[in-house]
Every structure is written in structure tokens, then in C-alpha cells.
N, C-alpha and C. Protein backbone atom coordinates (compact mmCIF):
# COMPACT_ATOMS: atom_id res chain seq x y z
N UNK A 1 0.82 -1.20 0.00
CA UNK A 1 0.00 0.00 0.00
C UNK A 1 0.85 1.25 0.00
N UNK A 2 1.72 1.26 0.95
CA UNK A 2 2.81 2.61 0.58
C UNK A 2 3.54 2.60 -0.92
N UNK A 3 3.94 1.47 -0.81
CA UNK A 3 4.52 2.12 -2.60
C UNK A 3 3.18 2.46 -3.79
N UNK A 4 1.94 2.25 -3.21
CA UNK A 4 1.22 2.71 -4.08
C UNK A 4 0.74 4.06 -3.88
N UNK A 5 0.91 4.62 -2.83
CA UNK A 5 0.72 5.78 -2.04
C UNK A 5 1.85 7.11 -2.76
N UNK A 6 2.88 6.37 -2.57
CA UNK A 6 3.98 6.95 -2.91
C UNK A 6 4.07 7.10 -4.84
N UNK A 7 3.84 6.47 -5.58
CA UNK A 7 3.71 6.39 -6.82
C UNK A 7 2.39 7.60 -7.05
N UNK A 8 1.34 7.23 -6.64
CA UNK A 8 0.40 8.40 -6.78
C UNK A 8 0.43 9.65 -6.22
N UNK A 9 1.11 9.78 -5.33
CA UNK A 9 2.05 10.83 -4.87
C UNK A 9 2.92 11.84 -6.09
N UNK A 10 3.79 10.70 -6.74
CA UNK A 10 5.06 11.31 -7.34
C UNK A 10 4.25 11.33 -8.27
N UNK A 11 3.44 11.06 -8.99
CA UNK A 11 2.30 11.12 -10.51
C UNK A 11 2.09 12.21 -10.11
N UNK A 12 1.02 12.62 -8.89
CA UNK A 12 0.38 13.92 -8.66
C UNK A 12 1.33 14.75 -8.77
N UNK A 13 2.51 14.94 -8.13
CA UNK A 13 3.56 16.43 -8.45
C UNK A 13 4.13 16.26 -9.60
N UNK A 14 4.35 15.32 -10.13
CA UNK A 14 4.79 15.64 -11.79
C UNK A 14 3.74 16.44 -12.58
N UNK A 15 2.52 15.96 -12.13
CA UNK A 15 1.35 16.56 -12.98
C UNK A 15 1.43 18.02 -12.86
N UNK A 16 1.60 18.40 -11.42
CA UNK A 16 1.44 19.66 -10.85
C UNK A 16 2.43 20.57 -11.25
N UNK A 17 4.01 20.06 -11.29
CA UNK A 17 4.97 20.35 -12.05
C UNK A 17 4.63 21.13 -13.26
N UNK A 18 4.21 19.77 -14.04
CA UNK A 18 4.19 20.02 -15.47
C UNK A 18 3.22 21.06 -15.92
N UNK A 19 2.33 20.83 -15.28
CA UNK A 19 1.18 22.23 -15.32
C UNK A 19 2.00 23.80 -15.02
N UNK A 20 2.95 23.66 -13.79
CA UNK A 20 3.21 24.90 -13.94
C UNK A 20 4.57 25.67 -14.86
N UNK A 21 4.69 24.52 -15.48
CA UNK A 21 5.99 24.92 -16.05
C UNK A 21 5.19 25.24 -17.72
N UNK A 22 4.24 24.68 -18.50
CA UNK A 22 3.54 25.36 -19.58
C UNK A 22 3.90 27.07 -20.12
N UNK A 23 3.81 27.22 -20.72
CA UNK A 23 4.27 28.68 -21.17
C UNK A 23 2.60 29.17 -21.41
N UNK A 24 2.35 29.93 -20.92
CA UNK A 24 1.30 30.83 -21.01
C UNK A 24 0.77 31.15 -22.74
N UNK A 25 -0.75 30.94 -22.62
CA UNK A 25 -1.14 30.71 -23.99
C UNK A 25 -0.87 32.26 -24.29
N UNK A 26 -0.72 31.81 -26.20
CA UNK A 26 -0.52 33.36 -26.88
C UNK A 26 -1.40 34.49 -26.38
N UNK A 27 -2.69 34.38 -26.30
CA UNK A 27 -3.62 35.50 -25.82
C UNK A 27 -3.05 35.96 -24.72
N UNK A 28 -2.61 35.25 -23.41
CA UNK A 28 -1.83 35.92 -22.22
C UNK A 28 -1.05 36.34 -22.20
N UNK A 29 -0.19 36.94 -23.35
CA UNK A 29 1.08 37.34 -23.76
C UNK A 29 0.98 38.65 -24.31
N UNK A 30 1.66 39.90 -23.69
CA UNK A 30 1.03 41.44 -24.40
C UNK A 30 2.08 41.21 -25.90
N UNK A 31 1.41 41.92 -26.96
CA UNK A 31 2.43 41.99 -28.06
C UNK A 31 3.49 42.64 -28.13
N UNK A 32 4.84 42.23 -28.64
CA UNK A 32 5.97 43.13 -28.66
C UNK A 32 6.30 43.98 -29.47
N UNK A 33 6.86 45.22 -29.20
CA UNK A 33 6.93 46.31 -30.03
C UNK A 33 7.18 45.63 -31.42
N UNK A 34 8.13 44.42 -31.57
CA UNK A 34 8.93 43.89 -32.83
C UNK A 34 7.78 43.29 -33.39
N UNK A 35 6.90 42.66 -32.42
CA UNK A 35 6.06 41.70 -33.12
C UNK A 35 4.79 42.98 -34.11
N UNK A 36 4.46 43.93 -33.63
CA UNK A 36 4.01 44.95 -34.04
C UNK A 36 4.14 45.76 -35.12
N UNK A 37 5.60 46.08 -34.96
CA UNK A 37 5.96 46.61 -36.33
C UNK A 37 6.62 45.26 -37.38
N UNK A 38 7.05 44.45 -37.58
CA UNK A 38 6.89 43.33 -38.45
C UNK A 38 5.77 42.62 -39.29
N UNK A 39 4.82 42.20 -37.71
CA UNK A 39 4.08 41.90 -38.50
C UNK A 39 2.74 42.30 -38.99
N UNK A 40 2.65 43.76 -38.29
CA UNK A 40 1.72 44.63 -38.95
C UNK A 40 1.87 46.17 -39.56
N UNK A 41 2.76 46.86 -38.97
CA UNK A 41 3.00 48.71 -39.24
C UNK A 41 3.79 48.20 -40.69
N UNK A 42 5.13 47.42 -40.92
CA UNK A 42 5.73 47.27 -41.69
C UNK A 42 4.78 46.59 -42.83
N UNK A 43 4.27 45.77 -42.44
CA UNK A 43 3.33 45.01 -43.67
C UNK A 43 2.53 46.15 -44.43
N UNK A 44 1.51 46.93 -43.84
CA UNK A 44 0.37 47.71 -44.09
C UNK A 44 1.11 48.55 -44.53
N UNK A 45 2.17 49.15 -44.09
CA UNK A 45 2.68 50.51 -44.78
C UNK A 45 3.41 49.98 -45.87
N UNK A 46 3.74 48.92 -46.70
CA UNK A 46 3.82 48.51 -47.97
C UNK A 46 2.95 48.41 -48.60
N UNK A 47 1.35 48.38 -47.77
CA UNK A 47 0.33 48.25 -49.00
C UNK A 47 0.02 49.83 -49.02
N UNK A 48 0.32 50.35 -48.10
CA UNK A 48 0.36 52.10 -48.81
C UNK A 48 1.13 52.38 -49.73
N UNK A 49 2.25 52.71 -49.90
CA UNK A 49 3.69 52.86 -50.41
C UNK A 49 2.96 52.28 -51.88
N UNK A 50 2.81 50.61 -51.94
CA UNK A 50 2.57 50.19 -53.13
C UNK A 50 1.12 50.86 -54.31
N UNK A 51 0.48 51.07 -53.13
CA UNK A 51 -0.88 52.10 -54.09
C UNK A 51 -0.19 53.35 -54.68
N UNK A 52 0.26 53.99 -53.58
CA UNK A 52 0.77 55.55 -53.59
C UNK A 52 2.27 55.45 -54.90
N UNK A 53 2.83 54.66 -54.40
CA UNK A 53 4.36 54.71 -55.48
C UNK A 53 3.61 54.39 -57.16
N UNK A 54 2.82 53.38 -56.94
CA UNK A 54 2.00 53.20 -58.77
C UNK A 54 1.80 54.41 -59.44
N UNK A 55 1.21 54.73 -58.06
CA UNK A 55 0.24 56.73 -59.62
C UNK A 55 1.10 57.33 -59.01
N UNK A 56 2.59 57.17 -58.70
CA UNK A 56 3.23 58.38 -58.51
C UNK A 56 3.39 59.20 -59.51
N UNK A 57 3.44 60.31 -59.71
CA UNK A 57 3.67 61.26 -60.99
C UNK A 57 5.25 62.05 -60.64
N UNK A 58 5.90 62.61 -62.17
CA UNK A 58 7.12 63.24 -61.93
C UNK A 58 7.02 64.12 -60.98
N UNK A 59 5.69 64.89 -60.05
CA UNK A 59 6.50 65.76 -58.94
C UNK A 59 6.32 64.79 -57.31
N UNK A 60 6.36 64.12 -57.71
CA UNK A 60 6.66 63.07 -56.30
C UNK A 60 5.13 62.94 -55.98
N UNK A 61 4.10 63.77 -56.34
CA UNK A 61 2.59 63.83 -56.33
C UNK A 61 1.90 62.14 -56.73
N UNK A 62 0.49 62.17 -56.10
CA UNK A 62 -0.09 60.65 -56.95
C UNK A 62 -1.15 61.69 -58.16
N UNK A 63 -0.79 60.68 -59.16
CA UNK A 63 -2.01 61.50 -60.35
C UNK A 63 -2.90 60.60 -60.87
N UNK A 64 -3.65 61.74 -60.25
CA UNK A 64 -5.68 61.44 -60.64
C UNK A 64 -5.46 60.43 -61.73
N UNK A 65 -5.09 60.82 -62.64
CA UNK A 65 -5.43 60.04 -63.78
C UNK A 65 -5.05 58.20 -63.85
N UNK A 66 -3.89 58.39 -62.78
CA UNK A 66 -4.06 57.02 -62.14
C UNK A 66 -4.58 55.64 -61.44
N UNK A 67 -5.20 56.67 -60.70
CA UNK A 67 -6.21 56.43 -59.84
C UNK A 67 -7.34 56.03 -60.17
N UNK A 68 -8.46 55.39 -59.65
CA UNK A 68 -9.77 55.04 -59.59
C UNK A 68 -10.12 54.60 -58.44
N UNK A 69 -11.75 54.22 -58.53
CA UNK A 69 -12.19 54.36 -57.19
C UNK A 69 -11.65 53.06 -56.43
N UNK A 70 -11.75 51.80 -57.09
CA UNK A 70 -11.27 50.64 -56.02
C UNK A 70 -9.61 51.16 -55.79
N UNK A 71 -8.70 51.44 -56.68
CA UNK A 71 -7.68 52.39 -55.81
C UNK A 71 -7.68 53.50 -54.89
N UNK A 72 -8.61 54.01 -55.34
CA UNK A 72 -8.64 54.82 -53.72
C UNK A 72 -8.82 54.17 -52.49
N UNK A 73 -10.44 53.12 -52.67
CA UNK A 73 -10.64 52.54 -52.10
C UNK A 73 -9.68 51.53 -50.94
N UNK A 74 -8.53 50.99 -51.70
CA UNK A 74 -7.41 50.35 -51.50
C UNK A 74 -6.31 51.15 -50.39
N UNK A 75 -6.49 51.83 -51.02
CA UNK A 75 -5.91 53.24 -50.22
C UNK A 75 -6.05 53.59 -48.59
N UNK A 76 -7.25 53.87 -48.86
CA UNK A 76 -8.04 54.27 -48.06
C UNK A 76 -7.91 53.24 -46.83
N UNK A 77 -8.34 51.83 -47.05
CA UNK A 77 -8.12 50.61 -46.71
C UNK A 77 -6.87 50.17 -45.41
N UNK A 78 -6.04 50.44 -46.72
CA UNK A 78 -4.79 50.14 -45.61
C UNK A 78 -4.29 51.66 -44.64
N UNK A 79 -4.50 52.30 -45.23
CA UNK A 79 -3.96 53.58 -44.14
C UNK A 79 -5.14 53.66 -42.93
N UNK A 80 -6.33 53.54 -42.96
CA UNK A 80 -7.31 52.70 -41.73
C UNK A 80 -6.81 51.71 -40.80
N UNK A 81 -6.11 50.43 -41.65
CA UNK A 81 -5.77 49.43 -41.01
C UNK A 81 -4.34 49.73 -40.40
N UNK A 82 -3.61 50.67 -40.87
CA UNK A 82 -2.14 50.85 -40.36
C UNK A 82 -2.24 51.99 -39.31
N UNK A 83 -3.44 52.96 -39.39
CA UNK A 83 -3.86 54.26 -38.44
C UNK A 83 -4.25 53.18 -36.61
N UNK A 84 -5.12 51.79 -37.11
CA UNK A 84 -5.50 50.86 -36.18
C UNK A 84 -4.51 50.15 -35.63
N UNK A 85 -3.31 49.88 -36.13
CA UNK A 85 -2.41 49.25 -35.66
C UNK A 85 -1.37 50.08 -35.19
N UNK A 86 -1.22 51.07 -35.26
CA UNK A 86 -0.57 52.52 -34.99
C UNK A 86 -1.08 53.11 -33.57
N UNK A 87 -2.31 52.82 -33.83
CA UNK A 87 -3.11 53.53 -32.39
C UNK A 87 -3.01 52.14 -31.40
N UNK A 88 -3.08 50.54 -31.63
CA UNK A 88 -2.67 49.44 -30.63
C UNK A 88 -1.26 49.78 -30.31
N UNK A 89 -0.75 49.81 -31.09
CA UNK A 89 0.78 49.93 -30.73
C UNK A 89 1.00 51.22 -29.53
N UNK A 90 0.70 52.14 -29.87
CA UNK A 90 0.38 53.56 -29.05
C UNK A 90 -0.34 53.11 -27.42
N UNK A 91 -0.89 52.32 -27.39
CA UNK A 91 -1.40 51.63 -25.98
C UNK A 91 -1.55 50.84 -25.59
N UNK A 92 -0.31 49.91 -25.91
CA UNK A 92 0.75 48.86 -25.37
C UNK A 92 0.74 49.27 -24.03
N UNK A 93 0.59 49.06 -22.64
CA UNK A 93 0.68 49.09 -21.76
C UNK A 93 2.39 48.69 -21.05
N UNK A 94 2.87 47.72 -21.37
CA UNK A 94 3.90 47.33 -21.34
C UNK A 94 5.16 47.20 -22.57
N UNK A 95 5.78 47.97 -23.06
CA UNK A 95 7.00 48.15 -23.89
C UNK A 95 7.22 47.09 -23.65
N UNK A 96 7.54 46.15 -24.75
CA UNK A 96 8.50 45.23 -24.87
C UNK A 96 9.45 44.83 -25.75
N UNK A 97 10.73 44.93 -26.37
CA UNK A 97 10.81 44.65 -27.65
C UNK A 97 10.95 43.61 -28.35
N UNK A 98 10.85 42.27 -28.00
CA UNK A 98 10.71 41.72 -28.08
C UNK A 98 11.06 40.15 -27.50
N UNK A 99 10.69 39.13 -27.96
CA UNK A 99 10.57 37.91 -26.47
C UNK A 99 12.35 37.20 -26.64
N UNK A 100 12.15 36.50 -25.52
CA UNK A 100 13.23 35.64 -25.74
C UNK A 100 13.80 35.39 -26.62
N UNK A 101 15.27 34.98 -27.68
CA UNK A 101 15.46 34.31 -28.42
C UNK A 101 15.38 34.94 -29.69
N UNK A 102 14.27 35.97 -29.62
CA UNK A 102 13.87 37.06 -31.38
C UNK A 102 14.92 38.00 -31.32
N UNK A 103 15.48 37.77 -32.24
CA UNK A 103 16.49 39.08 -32.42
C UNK A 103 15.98 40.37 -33.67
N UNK A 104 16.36 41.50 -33.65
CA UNK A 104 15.83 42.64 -34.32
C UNK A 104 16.92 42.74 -35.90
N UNK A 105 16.09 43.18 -36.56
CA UNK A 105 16.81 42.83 -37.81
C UNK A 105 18.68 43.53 -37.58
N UNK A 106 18.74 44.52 -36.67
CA UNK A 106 20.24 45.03 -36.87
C UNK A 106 20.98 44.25 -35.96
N UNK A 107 20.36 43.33 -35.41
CA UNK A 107 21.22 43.03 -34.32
C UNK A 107 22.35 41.99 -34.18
N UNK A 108 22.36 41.46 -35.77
CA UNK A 108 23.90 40.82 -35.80
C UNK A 108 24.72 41.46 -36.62
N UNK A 109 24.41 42.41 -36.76
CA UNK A 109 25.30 43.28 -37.82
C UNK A 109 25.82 43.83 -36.83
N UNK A 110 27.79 44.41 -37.59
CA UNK A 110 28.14 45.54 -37.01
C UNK A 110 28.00 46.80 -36.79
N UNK A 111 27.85 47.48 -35.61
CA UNK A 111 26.87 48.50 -35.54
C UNK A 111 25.44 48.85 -35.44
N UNK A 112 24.51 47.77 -35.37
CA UNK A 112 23.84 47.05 -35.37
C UNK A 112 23.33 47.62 -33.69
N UNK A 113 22.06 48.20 -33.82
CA UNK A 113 21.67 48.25 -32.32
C UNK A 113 20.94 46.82 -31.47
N UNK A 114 20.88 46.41 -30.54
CA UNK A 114 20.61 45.32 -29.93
C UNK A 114 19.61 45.59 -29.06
N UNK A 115 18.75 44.45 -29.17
CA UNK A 115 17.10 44.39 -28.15
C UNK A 115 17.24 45.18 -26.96
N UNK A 116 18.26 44.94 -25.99
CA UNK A 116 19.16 44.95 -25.23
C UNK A 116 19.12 47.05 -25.17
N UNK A 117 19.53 47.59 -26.11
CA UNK A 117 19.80 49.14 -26.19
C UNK A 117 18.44 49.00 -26.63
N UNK A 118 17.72 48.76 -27.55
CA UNK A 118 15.99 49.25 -27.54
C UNK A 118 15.19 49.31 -26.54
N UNK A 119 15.55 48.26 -25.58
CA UNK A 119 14.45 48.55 -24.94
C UNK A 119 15.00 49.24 -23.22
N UNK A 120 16.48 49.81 -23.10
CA UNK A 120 16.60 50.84 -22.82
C UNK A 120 15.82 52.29 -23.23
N UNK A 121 15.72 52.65 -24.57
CA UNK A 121 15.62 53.79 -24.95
C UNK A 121 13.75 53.80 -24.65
N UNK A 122 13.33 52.69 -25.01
CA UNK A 122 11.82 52.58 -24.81
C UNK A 122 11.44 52.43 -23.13
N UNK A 123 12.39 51.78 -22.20
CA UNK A 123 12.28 52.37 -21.06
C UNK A 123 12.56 53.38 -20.27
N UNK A 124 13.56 54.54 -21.15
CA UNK A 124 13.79 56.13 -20.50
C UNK A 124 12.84 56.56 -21.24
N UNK A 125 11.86 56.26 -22.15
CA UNK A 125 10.51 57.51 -22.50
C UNK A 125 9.46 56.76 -22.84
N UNK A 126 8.77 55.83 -22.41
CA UNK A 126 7.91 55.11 -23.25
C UNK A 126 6.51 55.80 -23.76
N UNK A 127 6.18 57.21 -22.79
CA UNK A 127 5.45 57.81 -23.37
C UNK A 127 5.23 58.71 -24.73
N UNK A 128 7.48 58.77 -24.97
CA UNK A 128 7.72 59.55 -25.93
C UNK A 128 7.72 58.63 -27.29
N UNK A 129 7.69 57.54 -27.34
CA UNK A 129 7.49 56.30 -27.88
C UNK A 129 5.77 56.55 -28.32
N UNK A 130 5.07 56.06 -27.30
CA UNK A 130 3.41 56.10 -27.31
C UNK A 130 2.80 57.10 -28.17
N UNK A 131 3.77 58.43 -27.97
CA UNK A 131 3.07 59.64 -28.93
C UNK A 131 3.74 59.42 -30.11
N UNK A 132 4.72 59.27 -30.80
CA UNK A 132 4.85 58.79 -31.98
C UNK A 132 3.97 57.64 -32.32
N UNK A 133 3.90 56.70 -32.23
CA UNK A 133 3.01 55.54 -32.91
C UNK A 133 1.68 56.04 -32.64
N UNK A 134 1.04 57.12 -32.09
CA UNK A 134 0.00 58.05 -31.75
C UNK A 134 -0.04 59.29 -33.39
N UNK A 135 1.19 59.57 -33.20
CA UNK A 135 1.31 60.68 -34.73
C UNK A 135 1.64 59.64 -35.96
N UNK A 136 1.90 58.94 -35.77
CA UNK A 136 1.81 57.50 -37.06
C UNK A 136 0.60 57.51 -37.12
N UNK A 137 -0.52 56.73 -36.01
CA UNK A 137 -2.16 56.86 -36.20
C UNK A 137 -2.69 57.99 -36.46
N UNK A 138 -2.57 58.96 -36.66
CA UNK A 138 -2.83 60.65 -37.40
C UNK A 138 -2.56 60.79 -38.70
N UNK A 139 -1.23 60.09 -39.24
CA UNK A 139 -1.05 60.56 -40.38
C UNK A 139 -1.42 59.70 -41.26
N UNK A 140 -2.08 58.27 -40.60
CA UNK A 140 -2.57 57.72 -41.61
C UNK A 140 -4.19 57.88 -41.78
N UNK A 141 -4.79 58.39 -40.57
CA UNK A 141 -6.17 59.22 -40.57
C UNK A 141 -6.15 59.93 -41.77
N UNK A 142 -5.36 60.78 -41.61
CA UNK A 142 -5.38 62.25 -42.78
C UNK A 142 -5.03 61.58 -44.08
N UNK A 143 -4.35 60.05 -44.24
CA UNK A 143 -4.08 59.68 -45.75
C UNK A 143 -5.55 58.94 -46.25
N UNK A 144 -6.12 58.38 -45.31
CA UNK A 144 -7.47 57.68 -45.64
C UNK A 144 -8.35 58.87 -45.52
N UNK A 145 -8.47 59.71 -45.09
CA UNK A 145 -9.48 60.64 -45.12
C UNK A 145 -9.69 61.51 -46.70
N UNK A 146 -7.90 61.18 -46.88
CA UNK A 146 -7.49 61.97 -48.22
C UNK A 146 -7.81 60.93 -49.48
N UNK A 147 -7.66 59.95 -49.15
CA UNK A 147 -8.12 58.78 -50.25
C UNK A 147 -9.55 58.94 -50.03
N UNK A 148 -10.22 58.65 -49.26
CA UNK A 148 -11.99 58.95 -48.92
C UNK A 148 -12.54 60.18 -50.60
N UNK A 149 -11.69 60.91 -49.86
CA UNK A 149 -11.77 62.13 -50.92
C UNK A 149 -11.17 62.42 -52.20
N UNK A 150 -10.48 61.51 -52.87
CA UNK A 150 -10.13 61.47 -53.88
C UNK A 150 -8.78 62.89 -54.38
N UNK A 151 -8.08 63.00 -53.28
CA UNK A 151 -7.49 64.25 -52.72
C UNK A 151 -6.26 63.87 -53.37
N UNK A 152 -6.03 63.84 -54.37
CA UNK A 152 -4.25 63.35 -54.95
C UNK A 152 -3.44 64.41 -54.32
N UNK A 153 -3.78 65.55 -54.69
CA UNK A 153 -2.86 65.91 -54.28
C UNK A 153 -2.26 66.09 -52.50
N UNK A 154 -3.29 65.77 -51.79
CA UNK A 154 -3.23 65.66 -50.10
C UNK A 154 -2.66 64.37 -49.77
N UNK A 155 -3.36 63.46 -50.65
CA UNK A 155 -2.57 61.97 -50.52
C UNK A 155 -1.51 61.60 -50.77
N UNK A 156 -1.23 62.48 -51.74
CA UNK A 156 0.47 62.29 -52.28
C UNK A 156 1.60 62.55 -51.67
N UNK A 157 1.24 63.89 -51.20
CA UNK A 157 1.93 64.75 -50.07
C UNK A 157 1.80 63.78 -49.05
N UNK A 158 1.13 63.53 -48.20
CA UNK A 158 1.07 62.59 -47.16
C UNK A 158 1.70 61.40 -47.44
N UNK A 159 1.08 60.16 -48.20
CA UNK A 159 2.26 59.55 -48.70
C UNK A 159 3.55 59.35 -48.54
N UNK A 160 4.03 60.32 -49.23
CA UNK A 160 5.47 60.85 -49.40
C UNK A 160 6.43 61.35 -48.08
N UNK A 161 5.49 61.66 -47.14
CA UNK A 161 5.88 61.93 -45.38
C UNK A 161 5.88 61.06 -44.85
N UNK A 162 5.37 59.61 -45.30
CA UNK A 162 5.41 58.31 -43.94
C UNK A 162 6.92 58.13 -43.82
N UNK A 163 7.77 58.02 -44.69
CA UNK A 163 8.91 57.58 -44.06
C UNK A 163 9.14 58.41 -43.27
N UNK A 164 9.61 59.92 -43.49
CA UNK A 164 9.83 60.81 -42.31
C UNK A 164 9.29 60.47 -40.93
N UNK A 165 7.56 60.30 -41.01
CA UNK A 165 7.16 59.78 -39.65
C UNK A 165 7.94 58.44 -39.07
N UNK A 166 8.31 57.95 -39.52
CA UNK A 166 8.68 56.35 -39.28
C UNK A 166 10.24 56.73 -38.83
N UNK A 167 10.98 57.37 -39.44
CA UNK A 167 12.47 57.73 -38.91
C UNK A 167 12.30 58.62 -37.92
N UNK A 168 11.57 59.40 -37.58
CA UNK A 168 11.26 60.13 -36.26
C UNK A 168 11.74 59.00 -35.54
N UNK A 169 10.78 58.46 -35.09
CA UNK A 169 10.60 57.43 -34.03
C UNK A 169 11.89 56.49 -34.08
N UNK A 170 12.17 55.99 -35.25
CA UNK A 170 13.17 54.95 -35.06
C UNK A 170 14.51 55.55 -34.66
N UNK A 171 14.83 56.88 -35.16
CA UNK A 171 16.18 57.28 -34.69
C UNK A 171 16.18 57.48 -33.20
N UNK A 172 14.62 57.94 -32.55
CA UNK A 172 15.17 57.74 -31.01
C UNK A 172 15.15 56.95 -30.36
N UNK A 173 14.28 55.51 -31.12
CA UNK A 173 14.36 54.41 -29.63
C UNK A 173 14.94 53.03 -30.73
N UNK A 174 14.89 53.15 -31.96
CA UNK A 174 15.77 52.02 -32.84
C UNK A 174 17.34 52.18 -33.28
N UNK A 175 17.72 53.54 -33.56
CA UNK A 175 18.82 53.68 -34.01
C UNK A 175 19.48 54.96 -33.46
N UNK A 176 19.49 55.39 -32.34
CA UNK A 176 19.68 56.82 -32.06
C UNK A 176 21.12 57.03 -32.53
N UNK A 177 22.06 56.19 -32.13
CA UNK A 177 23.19 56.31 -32.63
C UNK A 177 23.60 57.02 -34.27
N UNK A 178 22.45 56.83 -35.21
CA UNK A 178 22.69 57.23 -35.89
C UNK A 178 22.39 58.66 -36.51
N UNK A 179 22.09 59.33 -35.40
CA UNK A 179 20.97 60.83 -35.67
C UNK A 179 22.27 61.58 -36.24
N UNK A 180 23.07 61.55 -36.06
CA UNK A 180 24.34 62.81 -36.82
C UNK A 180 24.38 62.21 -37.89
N UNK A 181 24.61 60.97 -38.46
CA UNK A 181 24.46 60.67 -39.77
C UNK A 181 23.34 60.81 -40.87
N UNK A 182 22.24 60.88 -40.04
CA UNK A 182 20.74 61.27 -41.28
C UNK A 182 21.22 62.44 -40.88
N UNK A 183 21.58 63.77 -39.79
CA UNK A 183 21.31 65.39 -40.47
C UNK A 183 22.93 64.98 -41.71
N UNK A 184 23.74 64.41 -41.59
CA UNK A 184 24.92 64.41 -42.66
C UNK A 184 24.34 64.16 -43.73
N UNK A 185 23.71 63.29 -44.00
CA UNK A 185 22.97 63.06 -45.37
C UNK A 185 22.08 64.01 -45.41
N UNK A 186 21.14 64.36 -45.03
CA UNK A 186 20.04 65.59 -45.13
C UNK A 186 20.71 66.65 -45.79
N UNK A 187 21.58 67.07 -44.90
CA UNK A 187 22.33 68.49 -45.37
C UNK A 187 22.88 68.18 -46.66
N UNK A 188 23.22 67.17 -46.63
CA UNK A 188 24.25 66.91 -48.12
C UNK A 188 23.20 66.97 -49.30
N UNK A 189 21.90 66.09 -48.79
CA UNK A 189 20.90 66.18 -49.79
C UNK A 189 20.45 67.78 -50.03
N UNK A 190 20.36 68.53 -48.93
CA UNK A 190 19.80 69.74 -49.67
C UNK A 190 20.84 70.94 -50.15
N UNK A 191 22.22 70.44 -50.03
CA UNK A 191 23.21 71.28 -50.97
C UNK A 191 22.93 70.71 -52.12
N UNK A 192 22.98 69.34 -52.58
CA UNK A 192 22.98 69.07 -53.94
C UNK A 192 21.81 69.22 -54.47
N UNK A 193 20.28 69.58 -53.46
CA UNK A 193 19.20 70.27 -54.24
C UNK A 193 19.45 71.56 -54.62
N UNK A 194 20.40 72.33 -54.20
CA UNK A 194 20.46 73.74 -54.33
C UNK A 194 21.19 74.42 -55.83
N UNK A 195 22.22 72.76 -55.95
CA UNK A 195 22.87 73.18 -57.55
C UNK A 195 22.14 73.39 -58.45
């Protein structure tokens, strides 16, 4: 009788064990900044880019004549869905950059910032973080509002500003290291606009 005591014993704490050692289902898990912009800000803002870059016209503008309504429509579409994933991202409760084991695309390169320095920079401001992916969800309001309206020329212009919005943010909590090198290129770019 004791060794059967004892066997149902050691069954029961293995069970109990094993139960607590499970990794918490995906739903109990907040999303990570990486998982966020990968697999949604980065996705959606290619299906902008790809509408907007088609009817681009020679002044960097999108032209009407390009356009139609299921392209607007399209338009319209994803800058909604990227304004929605812009505004989740924005009230993330917990910064994270990402889980165990995921590494960030620079992070085996030399020079290369590491999870490690991101989510330093996202823990000295995370509110300053929150309001950018907050002005990301704005500017894609104003590009769907502008597709709504058949607004080439508002859409184009807008458009043509997401990267700017997107390097805001990344030079202070993805790449800060590199902020003297974009004004080096900037400046360089607008002497050689000036020839």
C-alpha cells in the first residue's frame, strides 16, 4: 500500500509540475513592439507605399489620372488598417521589444543596435514612444481621409511623409546612434538640391 501511495504521490507532483511549467497561452502574452511593427506597421505601410508609389507622378505627387475608385478605395483601406495598428501599438501598456530568443533585424550586424539598447531607450521615455506611434495613427487618418476624398494631391503629399514619420521614431528608440548621420545626409541632400 505505501509504494502505491507513494507512486500516486510522485504522478500527482509531476502533474502539478508540469502544469506549472507550460508557457502561457498566446492570448496571455502582451504583443511586442517587434512583433508589431513586423508583423503589422511594416506590412500595411507597404500596402500604402505600393498604391501611392504606382500613380506616382514626376512631382513626387499621386495623379488622378491614375487612380480610380477601387484604388482609392485600397488606399483608403490600408492607411485605416495601419492608423488601427498605430493607435494598438500607441497603448501597449507594457513596452517590450521583443521575447526571448527574437532578435531585431540590426542586431547581428556591425553597428547594429541590440534588443538589449531598444528597450533601454523605450524604457527612458515610453510615453515619448506612445506619442509617436500616436502621430503614425494621425497621419494615416489624414491619408485615408485623403483617399476617402479622392485628394491626390493631399494623398500624395502625405504619402510621401510616412517615411519621415517612421524615422522620427526609429532614430530615437531604434537607431539613435545614428541621428548625426541622417542630419549628414540631409544636409548633403539639400546642398545638392540647391545646384
Amino acid at each position: 500500500m505505501t509504494s502505491h501511495r507513494m507512486i500516486f504521490a510522485l504522478a500527482a507532483a509531476t502533474l502539478a509540475l508540469g502544469g506549472c511549467s507550460k508557457e502561457p497561452a498566446a492570448e496571455d502574452v502582451p504583443m511586442t513592439v517587434h512583433e508589431a511593427m513586423t508583423q503589422h506597421i511594416d506590412v500595411i505601410a507597404d500596402e500604402v507605399w505600393a498604391v501611392g508609389n504606382a500613380a506616382m507622378a514626376s512631382d513626387a505627387l499621386i495623379d488622378p489620372k491614375l487612380m480610380d475608385d477601387a484604388k482609392w478605395a485600397k488606399l483608403a483601406d490600408a492607411a485605416t488598417r495601419l492608423q488601427n495598428a498605430a493607435t494598438e501599438m500607441s497603448m501597449l501598456k507594457k513596452l517590450v521589444v521583443n521575447r526571448p530568443g527574437v532578435t531585431i533585424s540590426d542586431e547581428n550586424i556591425e553597428g547594429g543596435t541590440t534588443s538589449e539598447q531598444v528597450q533601454k531607450n523605450l524604457d527612458a521615455d515610453p510615453d515619448g514612444f506612445r506619442g509617436m506611434a500616436g502621430a503614425l495613427a494621425g497621419h494615416m487618418g489624414d491619408i485615408a481621409a485623403a483617399a476617402k476624398a479622392h485628394d491626390a494631391q493631399r494623398a500624395g503629399a502625405l504619402v510621401g511623409q510616412i517615411d519621415g514619420v517612421c524615422e522620427n521614431c526609429h532614430l530615437e528608440f531604434w537607431y539613435p546612434q545614428q541621428k548625426d548621420l541622417v542630419k549628414q545626409i540631409m544636409a548633403e541632400g539639400d546642398e545638392a538640391a540647391k545646384k
